[in-house]
PDB file of N, CA and C in Angstrom:
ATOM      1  N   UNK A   1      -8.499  93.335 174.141  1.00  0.00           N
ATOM      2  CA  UNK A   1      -8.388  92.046 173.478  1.00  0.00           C
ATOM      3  C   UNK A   1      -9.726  91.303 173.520  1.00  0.00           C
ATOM      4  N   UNK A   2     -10.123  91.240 174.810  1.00  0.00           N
ATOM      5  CA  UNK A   2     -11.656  90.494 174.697  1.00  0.00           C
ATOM      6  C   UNK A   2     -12.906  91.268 173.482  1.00  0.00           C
ATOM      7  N   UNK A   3     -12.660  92.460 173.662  1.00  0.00           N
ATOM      8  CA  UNK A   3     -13.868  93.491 172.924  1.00  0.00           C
ATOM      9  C   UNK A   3     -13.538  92.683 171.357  1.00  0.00           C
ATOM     10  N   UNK A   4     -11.615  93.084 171.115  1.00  0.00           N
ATOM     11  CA  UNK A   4     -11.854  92.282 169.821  1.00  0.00           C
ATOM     12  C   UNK A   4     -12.634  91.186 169.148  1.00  0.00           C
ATOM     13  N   UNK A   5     -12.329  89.796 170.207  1.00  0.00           N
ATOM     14  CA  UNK A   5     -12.397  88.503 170.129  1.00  0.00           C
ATOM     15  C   UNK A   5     -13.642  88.225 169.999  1.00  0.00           C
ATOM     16  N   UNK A   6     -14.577  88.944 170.925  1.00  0.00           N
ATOM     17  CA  UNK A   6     -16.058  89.132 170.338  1.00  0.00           C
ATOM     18  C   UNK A   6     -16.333  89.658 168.942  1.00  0.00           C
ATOM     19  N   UNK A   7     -15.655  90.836 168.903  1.00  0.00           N
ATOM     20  CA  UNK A   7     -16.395  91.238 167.718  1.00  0.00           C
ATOM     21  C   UNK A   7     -16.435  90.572 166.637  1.00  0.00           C
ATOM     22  N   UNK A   8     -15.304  89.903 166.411  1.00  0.00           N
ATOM     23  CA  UNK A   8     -14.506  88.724 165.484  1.00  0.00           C
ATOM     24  C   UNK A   8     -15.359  87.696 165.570  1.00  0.00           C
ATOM     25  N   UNK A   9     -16.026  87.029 166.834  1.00  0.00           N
ATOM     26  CA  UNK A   9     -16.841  85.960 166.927  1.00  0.00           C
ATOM     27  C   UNK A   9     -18.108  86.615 166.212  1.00  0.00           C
ATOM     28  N   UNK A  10     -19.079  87.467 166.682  1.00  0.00           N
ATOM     29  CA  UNK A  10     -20.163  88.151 166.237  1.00  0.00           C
ATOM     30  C   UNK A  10     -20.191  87.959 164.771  1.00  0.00           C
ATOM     31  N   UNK A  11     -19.127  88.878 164.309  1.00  0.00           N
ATOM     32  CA  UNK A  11     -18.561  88.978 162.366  1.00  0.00           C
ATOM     33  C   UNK A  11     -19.112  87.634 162.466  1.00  0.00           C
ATOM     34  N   UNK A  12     -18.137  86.158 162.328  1.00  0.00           N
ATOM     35  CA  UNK A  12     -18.076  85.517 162.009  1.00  0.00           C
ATOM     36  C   UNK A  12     -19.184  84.638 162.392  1.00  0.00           C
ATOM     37  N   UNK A  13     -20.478  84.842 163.037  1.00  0.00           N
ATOM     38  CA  UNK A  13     -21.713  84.036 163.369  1.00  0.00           C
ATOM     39  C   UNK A  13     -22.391  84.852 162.400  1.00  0.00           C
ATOM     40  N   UNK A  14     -22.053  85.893 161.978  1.00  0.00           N
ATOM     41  CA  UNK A  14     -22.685  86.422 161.082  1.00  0.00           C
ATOM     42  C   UNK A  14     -22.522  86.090 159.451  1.00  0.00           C
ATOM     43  N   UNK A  15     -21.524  85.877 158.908  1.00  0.00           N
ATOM     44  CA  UNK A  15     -20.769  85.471 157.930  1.00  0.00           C
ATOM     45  C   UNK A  15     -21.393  84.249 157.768  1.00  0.00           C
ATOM     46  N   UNK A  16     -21.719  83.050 159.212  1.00  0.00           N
ATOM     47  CA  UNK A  16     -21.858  81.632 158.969  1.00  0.00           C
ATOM     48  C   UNK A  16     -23.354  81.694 158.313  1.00  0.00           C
ATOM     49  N   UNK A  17     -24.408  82.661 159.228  1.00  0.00           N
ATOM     50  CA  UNK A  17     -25.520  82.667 158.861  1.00  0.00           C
ATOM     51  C   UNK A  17     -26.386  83.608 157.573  1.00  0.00           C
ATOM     52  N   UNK A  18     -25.650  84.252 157.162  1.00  0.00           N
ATOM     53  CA  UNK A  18     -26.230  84.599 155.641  1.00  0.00           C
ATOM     54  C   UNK A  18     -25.465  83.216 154.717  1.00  0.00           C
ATOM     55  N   UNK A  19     -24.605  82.791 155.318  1.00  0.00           N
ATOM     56  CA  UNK A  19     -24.167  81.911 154.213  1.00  0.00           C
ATOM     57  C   UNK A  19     -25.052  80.617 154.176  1.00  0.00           C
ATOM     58  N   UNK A  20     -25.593  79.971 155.250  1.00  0.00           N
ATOM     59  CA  UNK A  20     -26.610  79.609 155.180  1.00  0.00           C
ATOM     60  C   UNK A  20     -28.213  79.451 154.467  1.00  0.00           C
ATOM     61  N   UNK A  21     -28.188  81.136 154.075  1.00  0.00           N
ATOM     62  CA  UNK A  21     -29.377  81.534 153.569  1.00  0.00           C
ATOM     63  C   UNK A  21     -29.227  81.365 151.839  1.00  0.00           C
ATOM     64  N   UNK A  22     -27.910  81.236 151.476  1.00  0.00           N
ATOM     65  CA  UNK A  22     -27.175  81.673 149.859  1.00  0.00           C
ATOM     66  C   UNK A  22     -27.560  80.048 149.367  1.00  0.00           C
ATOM     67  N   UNK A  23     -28.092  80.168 147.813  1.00  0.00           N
ATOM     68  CA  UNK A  23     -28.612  79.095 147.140  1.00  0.00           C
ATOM     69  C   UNK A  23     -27.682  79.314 146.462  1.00  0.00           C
ATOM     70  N   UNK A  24     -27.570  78.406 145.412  1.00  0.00           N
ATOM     71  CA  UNK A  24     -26.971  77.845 143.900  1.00  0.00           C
ATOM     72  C   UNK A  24     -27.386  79.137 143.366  1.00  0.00           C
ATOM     73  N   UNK A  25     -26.314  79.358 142.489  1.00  0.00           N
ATOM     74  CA  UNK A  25     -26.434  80.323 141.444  1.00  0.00           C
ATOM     75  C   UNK A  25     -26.548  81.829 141.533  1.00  0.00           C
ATOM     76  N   UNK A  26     -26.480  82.098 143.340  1.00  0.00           N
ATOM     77  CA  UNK A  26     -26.347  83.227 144.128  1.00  0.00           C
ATOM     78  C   UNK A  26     -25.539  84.597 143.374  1.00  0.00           C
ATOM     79  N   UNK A  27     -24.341  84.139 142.666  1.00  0.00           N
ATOM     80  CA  UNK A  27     -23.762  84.855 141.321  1.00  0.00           C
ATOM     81  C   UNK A  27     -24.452  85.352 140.755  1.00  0.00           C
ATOM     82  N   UNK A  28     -25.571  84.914 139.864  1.00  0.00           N
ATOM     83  CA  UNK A  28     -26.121  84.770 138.646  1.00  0.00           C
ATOM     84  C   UNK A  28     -27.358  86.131 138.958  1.00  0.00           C
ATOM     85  N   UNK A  29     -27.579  86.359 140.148  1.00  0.00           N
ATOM     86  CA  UNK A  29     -29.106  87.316 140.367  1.00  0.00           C
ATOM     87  C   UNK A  29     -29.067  88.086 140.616  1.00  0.00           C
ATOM     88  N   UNK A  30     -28.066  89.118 140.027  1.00  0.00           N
ATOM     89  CA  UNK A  30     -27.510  90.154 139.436  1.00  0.00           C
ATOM     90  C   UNK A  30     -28.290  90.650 137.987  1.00  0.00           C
ATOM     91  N   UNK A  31     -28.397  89.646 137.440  1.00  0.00           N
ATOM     92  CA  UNK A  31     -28.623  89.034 136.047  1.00  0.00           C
ATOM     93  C   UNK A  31     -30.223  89.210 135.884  1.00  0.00           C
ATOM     94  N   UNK A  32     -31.074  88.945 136.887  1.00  0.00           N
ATOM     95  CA  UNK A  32     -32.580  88.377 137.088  1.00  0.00           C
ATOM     96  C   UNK A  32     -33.121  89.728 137.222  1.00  0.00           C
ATOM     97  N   UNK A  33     -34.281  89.772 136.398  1.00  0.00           N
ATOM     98  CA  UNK A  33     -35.311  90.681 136.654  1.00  0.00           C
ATOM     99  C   UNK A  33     -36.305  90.049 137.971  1.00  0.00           C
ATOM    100  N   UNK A  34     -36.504  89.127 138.233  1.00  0.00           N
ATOM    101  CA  UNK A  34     -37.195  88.559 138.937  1.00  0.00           C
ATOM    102  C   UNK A  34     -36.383  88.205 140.018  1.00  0.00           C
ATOM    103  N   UNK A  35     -36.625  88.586 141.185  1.00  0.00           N
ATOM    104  CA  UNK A  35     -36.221  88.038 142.542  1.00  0.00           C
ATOM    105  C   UNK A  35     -36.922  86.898 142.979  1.00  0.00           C
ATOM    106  N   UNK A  36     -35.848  86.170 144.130  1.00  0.00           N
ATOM    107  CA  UNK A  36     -35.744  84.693 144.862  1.00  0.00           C
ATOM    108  C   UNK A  36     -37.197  84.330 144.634  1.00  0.00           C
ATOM    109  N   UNK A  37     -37.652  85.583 145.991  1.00  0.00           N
ATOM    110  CA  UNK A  37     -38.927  85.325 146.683  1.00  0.00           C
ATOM    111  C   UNK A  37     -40.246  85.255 146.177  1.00  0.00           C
ATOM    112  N   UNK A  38     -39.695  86.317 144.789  1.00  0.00           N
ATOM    113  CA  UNK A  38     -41.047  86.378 143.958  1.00  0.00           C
ATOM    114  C   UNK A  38     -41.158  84.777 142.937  1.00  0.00           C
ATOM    115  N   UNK A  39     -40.020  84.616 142.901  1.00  0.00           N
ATOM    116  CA  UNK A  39     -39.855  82.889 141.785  1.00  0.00           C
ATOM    117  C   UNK A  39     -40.243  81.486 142.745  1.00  0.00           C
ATOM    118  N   UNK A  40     -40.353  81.888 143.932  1.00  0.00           N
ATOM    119  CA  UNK A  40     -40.616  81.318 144.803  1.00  0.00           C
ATOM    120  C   UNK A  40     -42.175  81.144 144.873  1.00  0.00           C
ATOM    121  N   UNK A  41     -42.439  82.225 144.980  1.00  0.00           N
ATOM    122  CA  UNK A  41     -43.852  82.405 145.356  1.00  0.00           C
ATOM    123  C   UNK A  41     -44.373  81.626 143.852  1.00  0.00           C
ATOM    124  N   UNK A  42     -44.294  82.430 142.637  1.00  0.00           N
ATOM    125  CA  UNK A  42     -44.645  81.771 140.945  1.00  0.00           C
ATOM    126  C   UNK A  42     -44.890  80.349 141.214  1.00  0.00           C
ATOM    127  N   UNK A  43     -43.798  79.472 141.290  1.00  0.00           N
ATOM    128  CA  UNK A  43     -43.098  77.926 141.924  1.00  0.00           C
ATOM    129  C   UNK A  43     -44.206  77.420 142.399  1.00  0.00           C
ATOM    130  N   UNK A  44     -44.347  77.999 143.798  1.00  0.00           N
ATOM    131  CA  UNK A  44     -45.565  77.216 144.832  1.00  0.00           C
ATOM    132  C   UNK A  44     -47.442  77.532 144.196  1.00  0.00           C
ATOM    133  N   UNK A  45     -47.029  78.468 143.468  1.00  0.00           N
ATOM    134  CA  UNK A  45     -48.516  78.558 142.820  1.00  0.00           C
ATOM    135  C   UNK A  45     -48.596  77.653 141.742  1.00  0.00           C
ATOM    136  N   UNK A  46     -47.589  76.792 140.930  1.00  0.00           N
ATOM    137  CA  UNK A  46     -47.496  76.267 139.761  1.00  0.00           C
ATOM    138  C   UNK A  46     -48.028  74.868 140.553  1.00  0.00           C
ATOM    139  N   UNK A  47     -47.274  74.554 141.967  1.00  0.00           N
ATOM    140  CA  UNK A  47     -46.746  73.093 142.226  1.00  0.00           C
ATOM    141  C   UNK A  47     -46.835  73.652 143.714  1.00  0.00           C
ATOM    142  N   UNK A  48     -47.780  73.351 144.698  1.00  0.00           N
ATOM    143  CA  UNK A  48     -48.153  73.479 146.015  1.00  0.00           C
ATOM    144  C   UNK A  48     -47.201  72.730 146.447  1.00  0.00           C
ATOM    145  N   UNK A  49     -46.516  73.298 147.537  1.00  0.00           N
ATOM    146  CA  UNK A  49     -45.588  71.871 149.123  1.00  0.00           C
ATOM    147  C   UNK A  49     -44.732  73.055 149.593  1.00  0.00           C
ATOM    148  N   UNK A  50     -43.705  71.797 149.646  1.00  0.00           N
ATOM    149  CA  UNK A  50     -42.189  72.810 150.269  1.00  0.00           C
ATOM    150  C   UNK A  50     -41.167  72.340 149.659  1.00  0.00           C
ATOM    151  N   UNK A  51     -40.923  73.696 149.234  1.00  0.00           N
ATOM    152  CA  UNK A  51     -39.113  73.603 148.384  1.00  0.00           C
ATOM    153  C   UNK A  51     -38.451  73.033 149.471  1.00  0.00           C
ATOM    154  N   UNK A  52     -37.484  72.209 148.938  1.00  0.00           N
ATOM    155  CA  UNK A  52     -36.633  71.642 149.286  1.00  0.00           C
ATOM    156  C   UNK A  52     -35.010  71.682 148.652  1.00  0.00           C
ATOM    157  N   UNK A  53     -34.748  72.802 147.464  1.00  0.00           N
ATOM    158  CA  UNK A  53     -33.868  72.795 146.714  1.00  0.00           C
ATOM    159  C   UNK A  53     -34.208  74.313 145.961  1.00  0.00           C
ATOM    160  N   UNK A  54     -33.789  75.126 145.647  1.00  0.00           N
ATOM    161  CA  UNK A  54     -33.368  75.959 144.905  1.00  0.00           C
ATOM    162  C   UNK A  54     -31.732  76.349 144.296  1.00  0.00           C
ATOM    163  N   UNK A  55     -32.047  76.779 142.942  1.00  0.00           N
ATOM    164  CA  UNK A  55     -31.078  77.255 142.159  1.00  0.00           C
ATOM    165  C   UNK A  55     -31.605  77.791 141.054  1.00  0.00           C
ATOM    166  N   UNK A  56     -30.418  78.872 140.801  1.00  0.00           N
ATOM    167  CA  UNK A  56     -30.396  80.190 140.288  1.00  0.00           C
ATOM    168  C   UNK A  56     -29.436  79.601 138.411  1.00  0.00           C
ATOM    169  N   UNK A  57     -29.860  79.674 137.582  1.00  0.00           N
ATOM    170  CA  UNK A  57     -29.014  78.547 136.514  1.00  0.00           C
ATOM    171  C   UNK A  57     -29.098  79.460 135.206  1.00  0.00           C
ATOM    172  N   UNK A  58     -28.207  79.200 134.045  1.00  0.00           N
ATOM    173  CA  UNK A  58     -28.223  79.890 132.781  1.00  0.00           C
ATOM    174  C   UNK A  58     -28.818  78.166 132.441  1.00  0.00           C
ATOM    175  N   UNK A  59     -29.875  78.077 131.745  1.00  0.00           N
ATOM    176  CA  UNK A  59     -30.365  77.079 130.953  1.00  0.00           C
ATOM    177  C   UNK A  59     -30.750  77.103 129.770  1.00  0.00           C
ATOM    178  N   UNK A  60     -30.940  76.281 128.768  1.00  0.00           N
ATOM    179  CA  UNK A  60     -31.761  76.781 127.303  1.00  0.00           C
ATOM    180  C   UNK A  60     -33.327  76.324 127.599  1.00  0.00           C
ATOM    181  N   UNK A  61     -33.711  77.603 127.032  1.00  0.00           N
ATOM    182  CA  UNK A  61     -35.287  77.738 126.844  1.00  0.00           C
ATOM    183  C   UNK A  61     -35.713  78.966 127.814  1.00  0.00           C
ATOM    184  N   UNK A  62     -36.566  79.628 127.196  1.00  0.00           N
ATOM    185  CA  UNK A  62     -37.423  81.114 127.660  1.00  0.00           C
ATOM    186  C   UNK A  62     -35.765  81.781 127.251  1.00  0.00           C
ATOM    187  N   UNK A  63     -35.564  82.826 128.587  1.00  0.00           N
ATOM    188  CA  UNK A  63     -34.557  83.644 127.933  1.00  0.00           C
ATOM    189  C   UNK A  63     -33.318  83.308 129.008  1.00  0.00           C
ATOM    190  N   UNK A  64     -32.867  81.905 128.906  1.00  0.00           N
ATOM    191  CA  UNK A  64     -31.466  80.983 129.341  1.00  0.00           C
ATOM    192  C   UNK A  64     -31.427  81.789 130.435  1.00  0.00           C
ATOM    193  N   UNK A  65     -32.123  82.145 131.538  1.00  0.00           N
ATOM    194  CA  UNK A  65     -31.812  82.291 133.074  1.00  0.00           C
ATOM    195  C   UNK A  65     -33.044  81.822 133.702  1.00  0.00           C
ATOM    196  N   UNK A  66     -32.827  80.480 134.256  1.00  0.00           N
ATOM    197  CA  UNK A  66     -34.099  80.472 135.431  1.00  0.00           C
ATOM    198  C   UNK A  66     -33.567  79.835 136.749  1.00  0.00           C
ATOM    199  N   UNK A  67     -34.646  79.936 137.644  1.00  0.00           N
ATOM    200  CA  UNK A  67     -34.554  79.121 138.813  1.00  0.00           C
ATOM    201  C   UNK A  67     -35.156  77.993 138.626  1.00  0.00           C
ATOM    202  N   UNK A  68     -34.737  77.366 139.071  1.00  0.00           N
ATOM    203  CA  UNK A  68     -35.563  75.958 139.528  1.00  0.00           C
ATOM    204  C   UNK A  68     -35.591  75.197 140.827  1.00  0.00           C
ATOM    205  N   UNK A  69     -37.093  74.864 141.333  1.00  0.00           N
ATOM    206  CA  UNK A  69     -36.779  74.337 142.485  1.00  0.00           C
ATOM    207  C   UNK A  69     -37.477  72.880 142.584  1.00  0.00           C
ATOM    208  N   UNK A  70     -37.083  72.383 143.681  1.00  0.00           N
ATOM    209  CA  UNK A  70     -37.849  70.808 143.999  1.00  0.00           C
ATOM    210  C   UNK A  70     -38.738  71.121 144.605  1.00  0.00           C
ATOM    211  N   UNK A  71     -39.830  71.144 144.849  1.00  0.00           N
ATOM    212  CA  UNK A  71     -40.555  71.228 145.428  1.00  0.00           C
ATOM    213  C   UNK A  71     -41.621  69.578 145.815  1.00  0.00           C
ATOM    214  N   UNK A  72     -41.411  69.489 147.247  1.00  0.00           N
ATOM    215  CA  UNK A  72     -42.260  67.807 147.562  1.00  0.00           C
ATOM    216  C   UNK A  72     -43.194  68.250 148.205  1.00  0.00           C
ATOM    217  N   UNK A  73     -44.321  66.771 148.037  1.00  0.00           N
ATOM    218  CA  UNK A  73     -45.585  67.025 148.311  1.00  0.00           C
ATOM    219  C   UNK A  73     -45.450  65.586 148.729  1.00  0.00           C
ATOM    220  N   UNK A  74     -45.501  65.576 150.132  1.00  0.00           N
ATOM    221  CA  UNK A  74     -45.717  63.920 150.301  1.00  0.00           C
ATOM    222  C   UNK A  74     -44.349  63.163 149.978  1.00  0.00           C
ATOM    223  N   UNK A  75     -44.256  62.133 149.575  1.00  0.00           N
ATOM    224  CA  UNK A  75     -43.206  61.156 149.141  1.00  0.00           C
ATOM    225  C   UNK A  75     -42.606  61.852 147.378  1.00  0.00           C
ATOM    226  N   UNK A  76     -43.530  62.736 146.807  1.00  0.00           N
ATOM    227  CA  UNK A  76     -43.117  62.977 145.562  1.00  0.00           C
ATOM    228  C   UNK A  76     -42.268  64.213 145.290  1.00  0.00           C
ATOM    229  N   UNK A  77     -41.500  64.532 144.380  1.00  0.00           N
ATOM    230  CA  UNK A  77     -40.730  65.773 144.369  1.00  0.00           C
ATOM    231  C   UNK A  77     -41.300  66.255 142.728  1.00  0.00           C
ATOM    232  N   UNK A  78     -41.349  67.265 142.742  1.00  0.00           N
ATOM    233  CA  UNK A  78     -41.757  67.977 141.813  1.00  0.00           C
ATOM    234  C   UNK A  78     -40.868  69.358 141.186  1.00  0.00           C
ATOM    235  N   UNK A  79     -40.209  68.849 139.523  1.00  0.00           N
ATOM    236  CA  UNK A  79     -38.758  70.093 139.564  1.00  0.00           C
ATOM    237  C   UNK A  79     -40.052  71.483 138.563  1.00  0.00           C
ATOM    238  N   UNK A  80     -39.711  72.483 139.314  1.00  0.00           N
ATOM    239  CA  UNK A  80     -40.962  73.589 138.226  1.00  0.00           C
ATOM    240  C   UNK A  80     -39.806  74.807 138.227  1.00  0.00           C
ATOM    241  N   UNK A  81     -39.701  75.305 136.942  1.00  0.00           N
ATOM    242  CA  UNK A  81     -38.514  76.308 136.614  1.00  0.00           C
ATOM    243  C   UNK A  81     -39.341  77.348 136.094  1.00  0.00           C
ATOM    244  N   UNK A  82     -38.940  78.510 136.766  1.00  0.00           N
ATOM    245  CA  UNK A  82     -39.231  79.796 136.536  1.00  0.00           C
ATOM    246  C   UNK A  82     -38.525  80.633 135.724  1.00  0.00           C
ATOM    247  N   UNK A  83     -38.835  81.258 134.536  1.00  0.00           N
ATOM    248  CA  UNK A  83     -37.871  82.015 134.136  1.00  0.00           C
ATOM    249  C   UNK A  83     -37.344  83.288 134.708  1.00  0.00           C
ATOM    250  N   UNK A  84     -36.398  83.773 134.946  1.00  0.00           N
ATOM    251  CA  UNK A  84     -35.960  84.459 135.567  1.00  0.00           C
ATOM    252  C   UNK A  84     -36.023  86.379 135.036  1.00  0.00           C
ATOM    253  N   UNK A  85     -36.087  86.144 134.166  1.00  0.00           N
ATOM    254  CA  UNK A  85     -36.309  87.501 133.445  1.00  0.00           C
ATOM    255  C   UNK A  85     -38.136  87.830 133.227  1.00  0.00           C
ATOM    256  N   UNK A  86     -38.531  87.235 133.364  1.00  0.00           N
ATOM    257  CA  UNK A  86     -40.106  87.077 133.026  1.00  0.00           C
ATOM    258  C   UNK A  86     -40.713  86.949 133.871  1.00  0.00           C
ATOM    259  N   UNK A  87     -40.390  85.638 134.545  1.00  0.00           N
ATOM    260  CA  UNK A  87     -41.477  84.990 135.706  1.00  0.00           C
ATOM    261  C   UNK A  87     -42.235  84.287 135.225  1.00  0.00           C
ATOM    262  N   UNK A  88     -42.248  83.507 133.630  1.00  0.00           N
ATOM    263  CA  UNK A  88     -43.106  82.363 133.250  1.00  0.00           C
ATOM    264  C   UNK A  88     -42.702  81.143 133.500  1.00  0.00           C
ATOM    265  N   UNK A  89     -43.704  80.305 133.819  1.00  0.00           N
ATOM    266  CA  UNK A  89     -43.325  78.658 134.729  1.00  0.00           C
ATOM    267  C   UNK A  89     -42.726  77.992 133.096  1.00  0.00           C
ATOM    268  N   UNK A  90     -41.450  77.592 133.152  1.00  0.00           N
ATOM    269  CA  UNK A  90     -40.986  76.784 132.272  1.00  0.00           C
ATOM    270  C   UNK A  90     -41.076  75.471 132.316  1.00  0.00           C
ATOM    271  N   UNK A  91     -41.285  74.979 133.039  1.00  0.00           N
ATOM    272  CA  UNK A  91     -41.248  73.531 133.177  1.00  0.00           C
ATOM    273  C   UNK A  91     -41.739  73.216 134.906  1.00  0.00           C
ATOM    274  N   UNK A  92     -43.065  71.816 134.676  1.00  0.00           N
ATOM    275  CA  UNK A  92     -43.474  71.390 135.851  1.00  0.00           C
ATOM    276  C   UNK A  92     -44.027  70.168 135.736  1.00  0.00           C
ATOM    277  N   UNK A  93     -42.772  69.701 136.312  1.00  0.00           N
ATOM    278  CA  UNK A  93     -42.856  67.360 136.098  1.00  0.00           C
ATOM    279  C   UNK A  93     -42.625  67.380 137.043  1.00  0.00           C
ATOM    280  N   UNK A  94     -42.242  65.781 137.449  1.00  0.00           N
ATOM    281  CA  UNK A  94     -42.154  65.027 138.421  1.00  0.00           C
ATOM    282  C   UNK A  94     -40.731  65.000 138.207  1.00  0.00           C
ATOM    283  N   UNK A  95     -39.969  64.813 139.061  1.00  0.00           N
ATOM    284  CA  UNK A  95     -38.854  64.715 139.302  1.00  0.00           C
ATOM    285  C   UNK A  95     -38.620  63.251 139.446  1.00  0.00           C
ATOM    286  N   UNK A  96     -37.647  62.702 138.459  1.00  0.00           N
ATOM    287  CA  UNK A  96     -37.364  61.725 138.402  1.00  0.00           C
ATOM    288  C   UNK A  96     -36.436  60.518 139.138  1.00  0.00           C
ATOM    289  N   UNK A  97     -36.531  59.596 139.218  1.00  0.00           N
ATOM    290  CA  UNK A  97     -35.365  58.641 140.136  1.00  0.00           C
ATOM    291  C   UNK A  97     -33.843  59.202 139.982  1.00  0.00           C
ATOM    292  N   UNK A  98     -34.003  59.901 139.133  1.00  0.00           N
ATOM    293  CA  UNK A  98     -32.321  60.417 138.963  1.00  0.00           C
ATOM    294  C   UNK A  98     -31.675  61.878 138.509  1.00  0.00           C
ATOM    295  N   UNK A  99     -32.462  62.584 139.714  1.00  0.00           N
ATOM    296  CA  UNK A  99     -32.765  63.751 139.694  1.00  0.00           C
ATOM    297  C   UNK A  99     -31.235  65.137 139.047  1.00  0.00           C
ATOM    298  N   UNK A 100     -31.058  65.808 138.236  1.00  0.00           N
ATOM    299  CA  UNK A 100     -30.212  66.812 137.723  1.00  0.00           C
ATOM    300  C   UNK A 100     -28.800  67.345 139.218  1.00  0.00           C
TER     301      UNK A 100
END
């Protein structure tokens, strides 16, 4: 019974912590020629800081799959969308008072 109760705990610290790691749109990147880390990396070369937000989205414009992340620098947030099939920066503004 104890061997179980562990293993069950273990599973389930395990379960808590990839779920942790899972963004928006985690579904969808199946779909993506382009992986997280590499749209990630694109992102911080477009718009230097630290993400603070990612998601994985069907949007219009390039070919309707990108990521997009927040990325802040200081007090400012910055939204820069990657297309997901490509890897071309779709969009890189300022993120506004009333953010998506």
């Amino acid at each position: 019974m104890q061997r179980l109760f562990t293993t069950g705990l273990t599973c389930g610290l395990l379960v808590a912590s990839v779920g942790a790691h899972a963004f928006t749109g985690e579904q969808l990147a199946k779909h993506a020629k382009v992986g997280l880390a590499e749209a990630r990396s694109i992102a911080l070369k477009a718009h230097p800081g630290k993400i603070v937000d990612e998601e994985l989205e069907r949007e219009p414009g390039g070919t309707g799959l990108r990521y997009s992340f927040d990325i802040r620098t200081g007090h400012a947030t910055q939204e820069v969308g990657v297309d997901a099939q490509d890897g071309t920066v779709l969009e890189n503004k300022r993120e506004g008072p009333n953010p998506d």
